[in-house]
PDB file of N, CA and C in Angstrom:
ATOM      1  N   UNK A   1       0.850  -1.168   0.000  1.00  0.00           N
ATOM      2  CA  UNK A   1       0.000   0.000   0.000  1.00  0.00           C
ATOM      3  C   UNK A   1       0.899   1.235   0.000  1.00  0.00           C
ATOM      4  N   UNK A   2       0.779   1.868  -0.452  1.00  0.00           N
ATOM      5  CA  UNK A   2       1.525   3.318  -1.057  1.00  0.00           C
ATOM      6  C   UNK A   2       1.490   4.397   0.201  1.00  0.00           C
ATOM      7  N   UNK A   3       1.872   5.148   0.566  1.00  0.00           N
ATOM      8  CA  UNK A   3       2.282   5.942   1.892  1.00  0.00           C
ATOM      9  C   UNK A   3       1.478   7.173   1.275  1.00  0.00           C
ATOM     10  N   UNK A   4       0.633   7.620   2.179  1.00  0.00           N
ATOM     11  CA  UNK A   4      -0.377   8.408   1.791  1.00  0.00           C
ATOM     12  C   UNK A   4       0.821   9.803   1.119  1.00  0.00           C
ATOM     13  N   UNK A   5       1.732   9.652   1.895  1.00  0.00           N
ATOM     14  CA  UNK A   5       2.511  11.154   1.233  1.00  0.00           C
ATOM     15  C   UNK A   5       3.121  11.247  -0.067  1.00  0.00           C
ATOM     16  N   UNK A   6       3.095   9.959  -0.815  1.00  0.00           N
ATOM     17  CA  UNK A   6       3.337   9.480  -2.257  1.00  0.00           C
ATOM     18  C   UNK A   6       2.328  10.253  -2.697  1.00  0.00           C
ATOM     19  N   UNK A   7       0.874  10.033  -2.443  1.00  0.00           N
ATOM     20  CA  UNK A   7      -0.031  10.472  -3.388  1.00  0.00           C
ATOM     21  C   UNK A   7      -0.564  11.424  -3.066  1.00  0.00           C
ATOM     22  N   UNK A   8       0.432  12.664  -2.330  1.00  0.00           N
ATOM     23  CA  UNK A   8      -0.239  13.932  -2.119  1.00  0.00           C
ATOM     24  C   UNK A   8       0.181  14.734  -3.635  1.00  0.00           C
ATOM     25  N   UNK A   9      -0.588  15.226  -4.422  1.00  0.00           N
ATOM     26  CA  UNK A   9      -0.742  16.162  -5.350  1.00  0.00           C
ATOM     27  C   UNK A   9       0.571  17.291  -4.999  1.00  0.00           C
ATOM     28  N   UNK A  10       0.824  17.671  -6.014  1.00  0.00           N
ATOM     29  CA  UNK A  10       1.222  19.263  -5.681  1.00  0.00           C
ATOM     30  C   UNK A  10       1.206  20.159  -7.033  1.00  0.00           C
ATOM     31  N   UNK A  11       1.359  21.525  -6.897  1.00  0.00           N
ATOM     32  CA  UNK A  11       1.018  22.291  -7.747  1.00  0.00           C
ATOM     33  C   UNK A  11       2.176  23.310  -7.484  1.00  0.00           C
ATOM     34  N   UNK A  12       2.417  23.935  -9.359  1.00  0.00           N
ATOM     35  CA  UNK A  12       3.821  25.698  -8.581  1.00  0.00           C
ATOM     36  C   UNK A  12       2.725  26.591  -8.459  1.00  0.00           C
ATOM     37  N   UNK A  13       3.640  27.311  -7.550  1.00  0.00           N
ATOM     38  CA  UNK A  13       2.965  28.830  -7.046  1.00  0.00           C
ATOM     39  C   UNK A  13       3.129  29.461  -8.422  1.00  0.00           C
ATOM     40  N   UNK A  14       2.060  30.880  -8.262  1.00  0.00           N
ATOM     41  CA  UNK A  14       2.288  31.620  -9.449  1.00  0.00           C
ATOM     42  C   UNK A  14       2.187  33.282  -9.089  1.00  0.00           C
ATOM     43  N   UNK A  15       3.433  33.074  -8.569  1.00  0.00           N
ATOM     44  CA  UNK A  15       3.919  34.589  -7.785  1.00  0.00           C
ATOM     45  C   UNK A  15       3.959  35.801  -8.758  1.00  0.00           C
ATOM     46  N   UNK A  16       3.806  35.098 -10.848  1.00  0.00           N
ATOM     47  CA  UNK A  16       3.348  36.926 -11.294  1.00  0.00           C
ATOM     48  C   UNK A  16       4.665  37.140 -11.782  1.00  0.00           C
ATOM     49  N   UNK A  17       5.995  36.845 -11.031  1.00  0.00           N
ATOM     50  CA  UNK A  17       7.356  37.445 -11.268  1.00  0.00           C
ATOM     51  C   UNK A  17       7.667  36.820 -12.221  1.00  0.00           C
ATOM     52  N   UNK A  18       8.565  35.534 -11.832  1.00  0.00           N
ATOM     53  CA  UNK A  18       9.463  35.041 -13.239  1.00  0.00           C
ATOM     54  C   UNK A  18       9.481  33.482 -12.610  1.00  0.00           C
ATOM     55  N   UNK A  19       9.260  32.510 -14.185  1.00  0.00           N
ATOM     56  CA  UNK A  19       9.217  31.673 -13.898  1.00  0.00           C
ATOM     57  C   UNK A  19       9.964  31.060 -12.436  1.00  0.00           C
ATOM     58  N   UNK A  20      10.995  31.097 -12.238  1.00  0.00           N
ATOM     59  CA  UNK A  20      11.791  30.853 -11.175  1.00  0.00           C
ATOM     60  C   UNK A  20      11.828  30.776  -9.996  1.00  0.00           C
ATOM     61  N   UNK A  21      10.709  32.147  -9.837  1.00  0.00           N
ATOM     62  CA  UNK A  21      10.420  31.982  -8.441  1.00  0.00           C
ATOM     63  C   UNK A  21       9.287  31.395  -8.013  1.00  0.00           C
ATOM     64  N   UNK A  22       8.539  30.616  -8.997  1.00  0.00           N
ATOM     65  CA  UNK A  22       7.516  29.569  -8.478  1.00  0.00           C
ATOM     66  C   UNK A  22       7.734  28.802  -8.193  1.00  0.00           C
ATOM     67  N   UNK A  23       7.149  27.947  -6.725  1.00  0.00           N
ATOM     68  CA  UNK A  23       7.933  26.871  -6.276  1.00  0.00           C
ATOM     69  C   UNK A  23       6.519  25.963  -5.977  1.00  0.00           C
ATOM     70  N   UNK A  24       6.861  24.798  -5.806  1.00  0.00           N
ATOM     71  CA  UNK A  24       6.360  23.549  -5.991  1.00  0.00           C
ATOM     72  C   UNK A  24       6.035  23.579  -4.318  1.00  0.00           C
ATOM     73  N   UNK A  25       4.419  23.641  -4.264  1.00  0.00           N
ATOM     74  CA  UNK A  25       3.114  23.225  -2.998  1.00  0.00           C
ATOM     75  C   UNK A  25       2.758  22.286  -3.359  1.00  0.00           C
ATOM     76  N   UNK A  26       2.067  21.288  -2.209  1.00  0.00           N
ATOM     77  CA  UNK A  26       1.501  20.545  -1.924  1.00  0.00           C
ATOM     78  C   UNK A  26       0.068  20.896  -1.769  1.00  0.00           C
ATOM     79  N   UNK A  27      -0.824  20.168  -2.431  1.00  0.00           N
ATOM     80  CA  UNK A  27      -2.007  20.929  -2.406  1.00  0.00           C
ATOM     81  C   UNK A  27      -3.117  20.331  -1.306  1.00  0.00           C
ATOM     82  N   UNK A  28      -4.112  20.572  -0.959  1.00  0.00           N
ATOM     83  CA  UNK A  28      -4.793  20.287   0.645  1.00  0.00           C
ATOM     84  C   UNK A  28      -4.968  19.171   0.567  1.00  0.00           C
ATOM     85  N   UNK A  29      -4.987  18.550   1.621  1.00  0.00           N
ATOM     86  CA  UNK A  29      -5.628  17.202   1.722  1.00  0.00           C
ATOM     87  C   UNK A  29      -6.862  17.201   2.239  1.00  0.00           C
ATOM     88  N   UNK A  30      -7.738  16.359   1.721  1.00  0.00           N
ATOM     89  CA  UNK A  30      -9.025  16.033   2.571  1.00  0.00           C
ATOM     90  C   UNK A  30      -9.153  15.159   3.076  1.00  0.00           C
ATOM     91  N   UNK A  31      -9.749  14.898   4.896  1.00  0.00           N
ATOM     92  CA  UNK A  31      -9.718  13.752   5.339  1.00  0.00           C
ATOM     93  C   UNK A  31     -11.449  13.467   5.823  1.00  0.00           C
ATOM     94  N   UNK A  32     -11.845  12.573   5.384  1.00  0.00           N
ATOM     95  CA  UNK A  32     -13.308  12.135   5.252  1.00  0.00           C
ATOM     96  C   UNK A  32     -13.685  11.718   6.503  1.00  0.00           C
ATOM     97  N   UNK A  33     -14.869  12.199   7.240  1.00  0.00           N
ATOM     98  CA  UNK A  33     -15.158  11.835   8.353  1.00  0.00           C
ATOM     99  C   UNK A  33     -16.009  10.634   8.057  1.00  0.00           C
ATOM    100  N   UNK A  34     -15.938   9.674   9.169  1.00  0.00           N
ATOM    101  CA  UNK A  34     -15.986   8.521   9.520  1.00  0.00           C
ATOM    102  C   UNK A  34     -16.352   8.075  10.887  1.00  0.00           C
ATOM    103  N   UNK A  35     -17.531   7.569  10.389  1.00  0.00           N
ATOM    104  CA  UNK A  35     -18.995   7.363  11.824  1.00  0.00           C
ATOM    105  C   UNK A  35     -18.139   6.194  13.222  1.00  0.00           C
ATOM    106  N   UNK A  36     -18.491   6.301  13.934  1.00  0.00           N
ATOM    107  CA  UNK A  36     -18.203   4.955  14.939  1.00  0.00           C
ATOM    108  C   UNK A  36     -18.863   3.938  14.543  1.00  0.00           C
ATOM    109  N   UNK A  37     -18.028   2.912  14.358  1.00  0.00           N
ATOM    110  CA  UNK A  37     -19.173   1.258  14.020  1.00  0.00           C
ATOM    111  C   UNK A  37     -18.868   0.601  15.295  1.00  0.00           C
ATOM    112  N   UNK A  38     -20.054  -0.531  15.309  1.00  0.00           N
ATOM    113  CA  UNK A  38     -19.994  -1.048  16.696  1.00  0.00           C
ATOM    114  C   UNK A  38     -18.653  -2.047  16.592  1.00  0.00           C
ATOM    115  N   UNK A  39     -17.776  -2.589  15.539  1.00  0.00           N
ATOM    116  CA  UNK A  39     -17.429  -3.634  16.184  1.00  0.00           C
ATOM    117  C   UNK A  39     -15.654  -2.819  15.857  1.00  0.00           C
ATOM    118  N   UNK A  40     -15.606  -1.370  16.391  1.00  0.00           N
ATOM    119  CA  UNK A  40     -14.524  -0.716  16.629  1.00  0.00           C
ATOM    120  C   UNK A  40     -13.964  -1.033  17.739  1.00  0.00           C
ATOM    121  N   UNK A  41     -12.647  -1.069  17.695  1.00  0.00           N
ATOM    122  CA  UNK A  41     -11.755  -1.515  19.065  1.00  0.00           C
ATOM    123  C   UNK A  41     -11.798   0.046  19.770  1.00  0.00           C
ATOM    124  N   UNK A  42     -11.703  -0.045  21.058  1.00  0.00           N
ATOM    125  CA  UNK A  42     -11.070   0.926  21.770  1.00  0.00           C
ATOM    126  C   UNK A  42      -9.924   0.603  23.185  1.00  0.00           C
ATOM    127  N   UNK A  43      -9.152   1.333  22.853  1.00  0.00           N
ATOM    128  CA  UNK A  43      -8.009   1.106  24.006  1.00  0.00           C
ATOM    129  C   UNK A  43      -7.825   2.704  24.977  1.00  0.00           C
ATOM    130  N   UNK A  44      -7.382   2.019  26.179  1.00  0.00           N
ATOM    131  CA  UNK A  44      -6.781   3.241  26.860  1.00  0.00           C
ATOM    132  C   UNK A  44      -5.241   3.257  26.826  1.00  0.00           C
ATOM    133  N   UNK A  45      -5.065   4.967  26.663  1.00  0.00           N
ATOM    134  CA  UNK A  45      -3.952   4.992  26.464  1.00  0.00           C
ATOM    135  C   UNK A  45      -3.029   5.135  27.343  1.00  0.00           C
ATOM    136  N   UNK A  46      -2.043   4.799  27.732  1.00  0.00           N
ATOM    137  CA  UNK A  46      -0.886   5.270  28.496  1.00  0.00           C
ATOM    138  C   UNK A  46       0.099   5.784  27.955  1.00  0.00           C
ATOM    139  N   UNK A  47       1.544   5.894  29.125  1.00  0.00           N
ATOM    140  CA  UNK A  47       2.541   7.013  28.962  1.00  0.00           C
ATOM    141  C   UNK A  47       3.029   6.736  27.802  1.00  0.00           C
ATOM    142  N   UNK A  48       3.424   5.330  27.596  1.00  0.00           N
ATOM    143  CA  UNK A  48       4.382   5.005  26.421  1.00  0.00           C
ATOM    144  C   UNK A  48       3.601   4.697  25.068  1.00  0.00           C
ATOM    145  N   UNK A  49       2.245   4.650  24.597  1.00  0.00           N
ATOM    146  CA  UNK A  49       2.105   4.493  23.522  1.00  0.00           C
ATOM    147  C   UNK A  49       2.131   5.486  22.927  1.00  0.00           C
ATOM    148  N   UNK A  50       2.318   5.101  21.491  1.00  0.00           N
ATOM    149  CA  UNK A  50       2.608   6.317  19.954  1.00  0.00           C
ATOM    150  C   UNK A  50       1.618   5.590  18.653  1.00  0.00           C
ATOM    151  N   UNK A  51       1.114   6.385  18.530  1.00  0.00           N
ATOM    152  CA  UNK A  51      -0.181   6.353  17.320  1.00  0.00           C
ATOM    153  C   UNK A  51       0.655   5.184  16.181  1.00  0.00           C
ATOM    154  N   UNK A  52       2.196   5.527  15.943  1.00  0.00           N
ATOM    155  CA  UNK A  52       2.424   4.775  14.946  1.00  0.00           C
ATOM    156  C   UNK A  52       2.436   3.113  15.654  1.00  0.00           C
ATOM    157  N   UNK A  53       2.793   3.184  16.939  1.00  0.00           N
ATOM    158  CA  UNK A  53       3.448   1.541  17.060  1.00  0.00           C
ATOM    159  C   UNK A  53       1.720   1.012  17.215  1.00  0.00           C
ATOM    160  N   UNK A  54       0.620   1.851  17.739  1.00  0.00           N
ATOM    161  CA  UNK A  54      -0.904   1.058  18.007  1.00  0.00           C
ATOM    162  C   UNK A  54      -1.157   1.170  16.587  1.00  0.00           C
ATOM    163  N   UNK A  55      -0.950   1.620  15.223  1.00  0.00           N
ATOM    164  CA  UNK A  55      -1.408   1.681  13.665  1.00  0.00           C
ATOM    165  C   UNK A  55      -0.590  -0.070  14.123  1.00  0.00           C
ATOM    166  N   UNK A  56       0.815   0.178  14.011  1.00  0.00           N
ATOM    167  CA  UNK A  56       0.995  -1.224  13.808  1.00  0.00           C
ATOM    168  C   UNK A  56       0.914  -2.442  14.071  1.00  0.00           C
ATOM    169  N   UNK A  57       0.094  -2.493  15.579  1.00  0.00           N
ATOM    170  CA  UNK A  57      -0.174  -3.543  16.034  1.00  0.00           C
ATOM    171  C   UNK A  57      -1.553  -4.245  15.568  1.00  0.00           C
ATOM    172  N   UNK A  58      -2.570  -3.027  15.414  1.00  0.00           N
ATOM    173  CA  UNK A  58      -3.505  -3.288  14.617  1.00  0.00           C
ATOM    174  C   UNK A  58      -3.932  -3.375  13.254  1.00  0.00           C
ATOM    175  N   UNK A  59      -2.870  -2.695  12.640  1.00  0.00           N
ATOM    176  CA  UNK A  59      -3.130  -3.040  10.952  1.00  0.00           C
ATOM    177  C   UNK A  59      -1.991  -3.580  10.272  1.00  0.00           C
ATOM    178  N   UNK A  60      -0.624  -3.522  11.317  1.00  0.00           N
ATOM    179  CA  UNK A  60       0.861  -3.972  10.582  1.00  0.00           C
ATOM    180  C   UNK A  60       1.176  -3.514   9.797  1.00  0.00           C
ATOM    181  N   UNK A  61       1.073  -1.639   9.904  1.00  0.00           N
ATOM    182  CA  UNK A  61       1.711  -0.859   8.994  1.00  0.00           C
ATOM    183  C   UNK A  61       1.361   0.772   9.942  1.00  0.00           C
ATOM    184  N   UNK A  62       2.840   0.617  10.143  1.00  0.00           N
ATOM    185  CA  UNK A  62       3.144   2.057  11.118  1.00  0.00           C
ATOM    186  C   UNK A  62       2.506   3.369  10.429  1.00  0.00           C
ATOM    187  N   UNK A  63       2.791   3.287   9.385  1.00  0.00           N
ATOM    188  CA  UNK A  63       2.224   4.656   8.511  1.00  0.00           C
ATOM    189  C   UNK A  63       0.824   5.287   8.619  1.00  0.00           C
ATOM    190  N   UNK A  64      -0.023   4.165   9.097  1.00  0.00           N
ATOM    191  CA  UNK A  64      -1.247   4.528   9.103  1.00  0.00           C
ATOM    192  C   UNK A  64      -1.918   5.063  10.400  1.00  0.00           C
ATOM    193  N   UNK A  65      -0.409   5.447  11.179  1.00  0.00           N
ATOM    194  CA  UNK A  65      -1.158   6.142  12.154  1.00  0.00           C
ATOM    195  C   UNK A  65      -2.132   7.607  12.007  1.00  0.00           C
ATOM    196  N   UNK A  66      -2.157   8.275  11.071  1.00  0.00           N
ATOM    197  CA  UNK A  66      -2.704   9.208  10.616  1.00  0.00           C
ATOM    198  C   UNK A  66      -4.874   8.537  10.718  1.00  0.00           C
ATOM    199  N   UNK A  67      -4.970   7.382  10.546  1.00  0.00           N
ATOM    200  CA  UNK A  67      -6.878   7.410  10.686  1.00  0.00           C
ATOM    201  C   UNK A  67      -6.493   7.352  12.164  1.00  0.00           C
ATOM    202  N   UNK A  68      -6.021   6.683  12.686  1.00  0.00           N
ATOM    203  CA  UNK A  68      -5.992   6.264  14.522  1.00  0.00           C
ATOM    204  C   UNK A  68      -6.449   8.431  14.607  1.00  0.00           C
ATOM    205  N   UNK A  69      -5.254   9.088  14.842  1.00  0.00           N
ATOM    206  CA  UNK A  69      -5.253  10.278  15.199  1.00  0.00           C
ATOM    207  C   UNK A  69      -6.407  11.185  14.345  1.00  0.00           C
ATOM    208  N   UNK A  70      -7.109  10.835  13.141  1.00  0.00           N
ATOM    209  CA  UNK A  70      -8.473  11.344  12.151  1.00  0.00           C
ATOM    210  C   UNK A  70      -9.433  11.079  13.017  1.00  0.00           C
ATOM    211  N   UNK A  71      -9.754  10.139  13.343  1.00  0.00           N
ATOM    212  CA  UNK A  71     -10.885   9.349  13.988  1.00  0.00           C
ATOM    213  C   UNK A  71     -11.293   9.715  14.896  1.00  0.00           C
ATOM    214  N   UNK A  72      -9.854   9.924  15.778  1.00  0.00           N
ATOM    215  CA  UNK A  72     -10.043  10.607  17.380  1.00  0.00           C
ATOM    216  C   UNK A  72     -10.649  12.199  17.456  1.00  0.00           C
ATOM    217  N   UNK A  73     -10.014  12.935  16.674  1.00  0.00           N
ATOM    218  CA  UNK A  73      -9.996  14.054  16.287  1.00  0.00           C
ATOM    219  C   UNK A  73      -8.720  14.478  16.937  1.00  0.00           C
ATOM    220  N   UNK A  74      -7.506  13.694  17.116  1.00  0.00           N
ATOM    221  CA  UNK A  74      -6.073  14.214  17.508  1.00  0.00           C
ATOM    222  C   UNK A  74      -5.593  14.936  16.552  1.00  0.00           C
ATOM    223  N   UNK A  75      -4.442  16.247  17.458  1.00  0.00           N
ATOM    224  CA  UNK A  75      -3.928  16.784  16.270  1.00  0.00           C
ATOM    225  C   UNK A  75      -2.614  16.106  15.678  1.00  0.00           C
ATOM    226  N   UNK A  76      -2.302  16.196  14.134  1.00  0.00           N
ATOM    227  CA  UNK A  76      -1.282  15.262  13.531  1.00  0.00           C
ATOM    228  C   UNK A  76       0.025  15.938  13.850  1.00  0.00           C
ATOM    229  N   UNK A  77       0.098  16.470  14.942  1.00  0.00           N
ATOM    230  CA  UNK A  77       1.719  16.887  15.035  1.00  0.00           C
ATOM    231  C   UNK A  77       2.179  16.419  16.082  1.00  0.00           C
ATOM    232  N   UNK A  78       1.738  15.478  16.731  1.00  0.00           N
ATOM    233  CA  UNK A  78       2.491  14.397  17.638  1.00  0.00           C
ATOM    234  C   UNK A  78       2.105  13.214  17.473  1.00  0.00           C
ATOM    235  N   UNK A  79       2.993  12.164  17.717  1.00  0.00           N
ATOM    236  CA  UNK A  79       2.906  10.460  17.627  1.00  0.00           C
ATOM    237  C   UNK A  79       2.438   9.985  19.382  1.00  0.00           C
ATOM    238  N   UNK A  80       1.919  10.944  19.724  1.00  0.00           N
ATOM    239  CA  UNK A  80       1.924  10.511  21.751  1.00  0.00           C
ATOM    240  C   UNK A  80       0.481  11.005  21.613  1.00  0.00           C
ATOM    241  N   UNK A  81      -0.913  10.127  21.723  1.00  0.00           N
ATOM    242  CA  UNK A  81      -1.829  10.417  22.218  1.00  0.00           C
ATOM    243  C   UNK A  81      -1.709  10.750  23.831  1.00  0.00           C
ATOM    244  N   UNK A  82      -2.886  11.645  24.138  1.00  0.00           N
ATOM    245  CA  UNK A  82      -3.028  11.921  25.502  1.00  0.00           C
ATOM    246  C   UNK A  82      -3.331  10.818  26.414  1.00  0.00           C
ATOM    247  N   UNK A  83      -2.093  10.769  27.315  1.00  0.00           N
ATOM    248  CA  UNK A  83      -2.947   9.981  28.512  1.00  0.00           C
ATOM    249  C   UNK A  83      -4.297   9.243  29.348  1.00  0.00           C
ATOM    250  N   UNK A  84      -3.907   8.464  28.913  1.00  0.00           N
ATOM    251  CA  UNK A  84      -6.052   8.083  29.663  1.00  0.00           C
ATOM    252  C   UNK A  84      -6.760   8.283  29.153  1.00  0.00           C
ATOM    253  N   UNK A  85      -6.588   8.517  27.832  1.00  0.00           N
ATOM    254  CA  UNK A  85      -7.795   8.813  26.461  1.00  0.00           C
ATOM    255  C   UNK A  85      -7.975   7.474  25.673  1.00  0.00           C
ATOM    256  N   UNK A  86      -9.063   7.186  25.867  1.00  0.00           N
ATOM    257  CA  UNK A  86      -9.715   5.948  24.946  1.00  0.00           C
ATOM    258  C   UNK A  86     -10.056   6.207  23.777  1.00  0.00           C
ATOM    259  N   UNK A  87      -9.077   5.521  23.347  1.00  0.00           N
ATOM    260  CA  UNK A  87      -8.601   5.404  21.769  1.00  0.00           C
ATOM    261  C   UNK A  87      -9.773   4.904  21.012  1.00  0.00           C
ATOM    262  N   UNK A  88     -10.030   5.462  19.997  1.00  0.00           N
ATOM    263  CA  UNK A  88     -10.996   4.483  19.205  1.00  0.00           C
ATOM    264  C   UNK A  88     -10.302   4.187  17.838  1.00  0.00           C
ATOM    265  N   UNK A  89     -10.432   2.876  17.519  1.00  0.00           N
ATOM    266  CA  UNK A  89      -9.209   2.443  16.413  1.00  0.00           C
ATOM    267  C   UNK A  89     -10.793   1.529  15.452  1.00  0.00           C
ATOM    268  N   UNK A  90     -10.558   2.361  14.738  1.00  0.00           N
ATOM    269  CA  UNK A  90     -11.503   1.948  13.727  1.00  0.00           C
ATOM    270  C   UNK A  90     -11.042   0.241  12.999  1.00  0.00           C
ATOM    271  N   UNK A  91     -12.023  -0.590  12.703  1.00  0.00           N
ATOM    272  CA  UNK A  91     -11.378  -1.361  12.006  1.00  0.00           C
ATOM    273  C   UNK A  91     -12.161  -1.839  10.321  1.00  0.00           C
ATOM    274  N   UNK A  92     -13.195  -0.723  10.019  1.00  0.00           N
ATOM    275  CA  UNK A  92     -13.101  -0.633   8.340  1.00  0.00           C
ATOM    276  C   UNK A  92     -12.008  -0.068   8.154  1.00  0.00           C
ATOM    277  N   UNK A  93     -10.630  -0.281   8.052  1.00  0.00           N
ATOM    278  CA  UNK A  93      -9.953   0.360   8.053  1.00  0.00           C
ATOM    279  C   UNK A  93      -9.973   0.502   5.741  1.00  0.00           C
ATOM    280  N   UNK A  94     -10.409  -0.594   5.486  1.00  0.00           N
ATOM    281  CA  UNK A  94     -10.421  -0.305   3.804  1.00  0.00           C
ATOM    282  C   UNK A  94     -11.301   0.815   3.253  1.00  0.00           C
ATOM    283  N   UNK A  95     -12.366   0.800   4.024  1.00  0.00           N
ATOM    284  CA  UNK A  95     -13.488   2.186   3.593  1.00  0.00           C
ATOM    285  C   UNK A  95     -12.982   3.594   4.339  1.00  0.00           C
ATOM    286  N   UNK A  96     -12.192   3.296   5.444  1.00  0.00           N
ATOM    287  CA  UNK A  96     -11.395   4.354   5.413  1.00  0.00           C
ATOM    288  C   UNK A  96     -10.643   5.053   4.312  1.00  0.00           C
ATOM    289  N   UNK A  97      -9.524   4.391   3.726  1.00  0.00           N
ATOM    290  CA  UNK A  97      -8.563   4.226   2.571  1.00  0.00           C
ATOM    291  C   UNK A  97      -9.387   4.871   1.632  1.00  0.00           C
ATOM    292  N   UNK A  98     -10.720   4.036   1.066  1.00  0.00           N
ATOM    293  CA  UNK A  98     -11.292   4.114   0.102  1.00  0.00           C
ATOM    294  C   UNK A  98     -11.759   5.557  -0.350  1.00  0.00           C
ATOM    295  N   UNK A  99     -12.465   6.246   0.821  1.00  0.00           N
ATOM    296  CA  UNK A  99     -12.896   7.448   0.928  1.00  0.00           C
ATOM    297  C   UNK A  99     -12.388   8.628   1.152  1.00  0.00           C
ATOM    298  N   UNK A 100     -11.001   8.424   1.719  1.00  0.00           N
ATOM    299  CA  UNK A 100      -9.517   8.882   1.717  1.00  0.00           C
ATOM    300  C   UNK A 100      -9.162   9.312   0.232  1.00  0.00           C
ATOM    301  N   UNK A 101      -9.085   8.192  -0.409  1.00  0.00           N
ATOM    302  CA  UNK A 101      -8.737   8.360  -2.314  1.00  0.00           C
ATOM    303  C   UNK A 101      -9.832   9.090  -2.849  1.00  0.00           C
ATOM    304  N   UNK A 102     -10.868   8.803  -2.491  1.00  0.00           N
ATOM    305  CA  UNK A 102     -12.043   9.620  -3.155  1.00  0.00           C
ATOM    306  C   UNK A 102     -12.177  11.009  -3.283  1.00  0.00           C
ATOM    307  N   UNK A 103     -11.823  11.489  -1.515  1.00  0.00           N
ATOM    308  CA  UNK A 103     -12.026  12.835  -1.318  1.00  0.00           C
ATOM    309  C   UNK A 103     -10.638  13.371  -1.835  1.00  0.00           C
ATOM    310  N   UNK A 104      -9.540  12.776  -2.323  1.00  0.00           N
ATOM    311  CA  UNK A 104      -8.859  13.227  -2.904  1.00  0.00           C
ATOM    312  C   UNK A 104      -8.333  13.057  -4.179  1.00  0.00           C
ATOM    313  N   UNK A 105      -9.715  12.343  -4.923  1.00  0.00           N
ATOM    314  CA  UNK A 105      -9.302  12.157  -6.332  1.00  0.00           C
ATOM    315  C   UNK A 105      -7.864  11.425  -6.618  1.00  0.00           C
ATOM    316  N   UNK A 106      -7.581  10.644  -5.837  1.00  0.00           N
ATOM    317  CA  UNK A 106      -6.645   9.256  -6.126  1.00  0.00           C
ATOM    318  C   UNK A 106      -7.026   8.236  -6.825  1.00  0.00           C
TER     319      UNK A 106
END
């Protein structure tokens, strides 16, 4: 499975000046919200877990810690969920994916 940051789009800026100084963005991502189903795991968290090593215990691919932290509504600039927060770890994890590509025309 391809690392979602492979298939982020990007586009050059068009600053008006000279070719040159347009530089190569990444263009938005959309991340598709996604209901609670009943037969979702949830864990509590402690000191030492990191979004990537619980992606990998449950799907066997670290990368996908990004739905774990979507789902929750965590923000994506740390791998350390909060303490004592019950995790909800989705496990459509393919209609995740699916709707992921969709909302971003993948």
């Amino acid at each position: 499975m391809p690392s979602r940051y492979q298939t982020i789009s990007t586009m050059k800026s068009d600053t008006g000046v000279t070719s040159t100084s347009n530089k190569t963005m990444y263009k938005p991502t959309y991340y598709p919200n996604i209901e609670a189903q009943a037969d979702d795991n949830y864990i509590l968290t402690g000191t030492t877990d990191r979004l990537d090593n619980i992606a990998y215990d449950f799907y066997g691919d670290a990368t996908l810690w990004w739905t774990i932290a979507m789902v929750n509504n965590l923000p994506g600039d740390s791998l350390f969920p909060p303490q004592g927060f019950y995790l909800r770890i989705p496990k459509n994890l393919s209609d995740i994916l699916m709707k992921y590509n969709q909302s971003n025309n993948i």
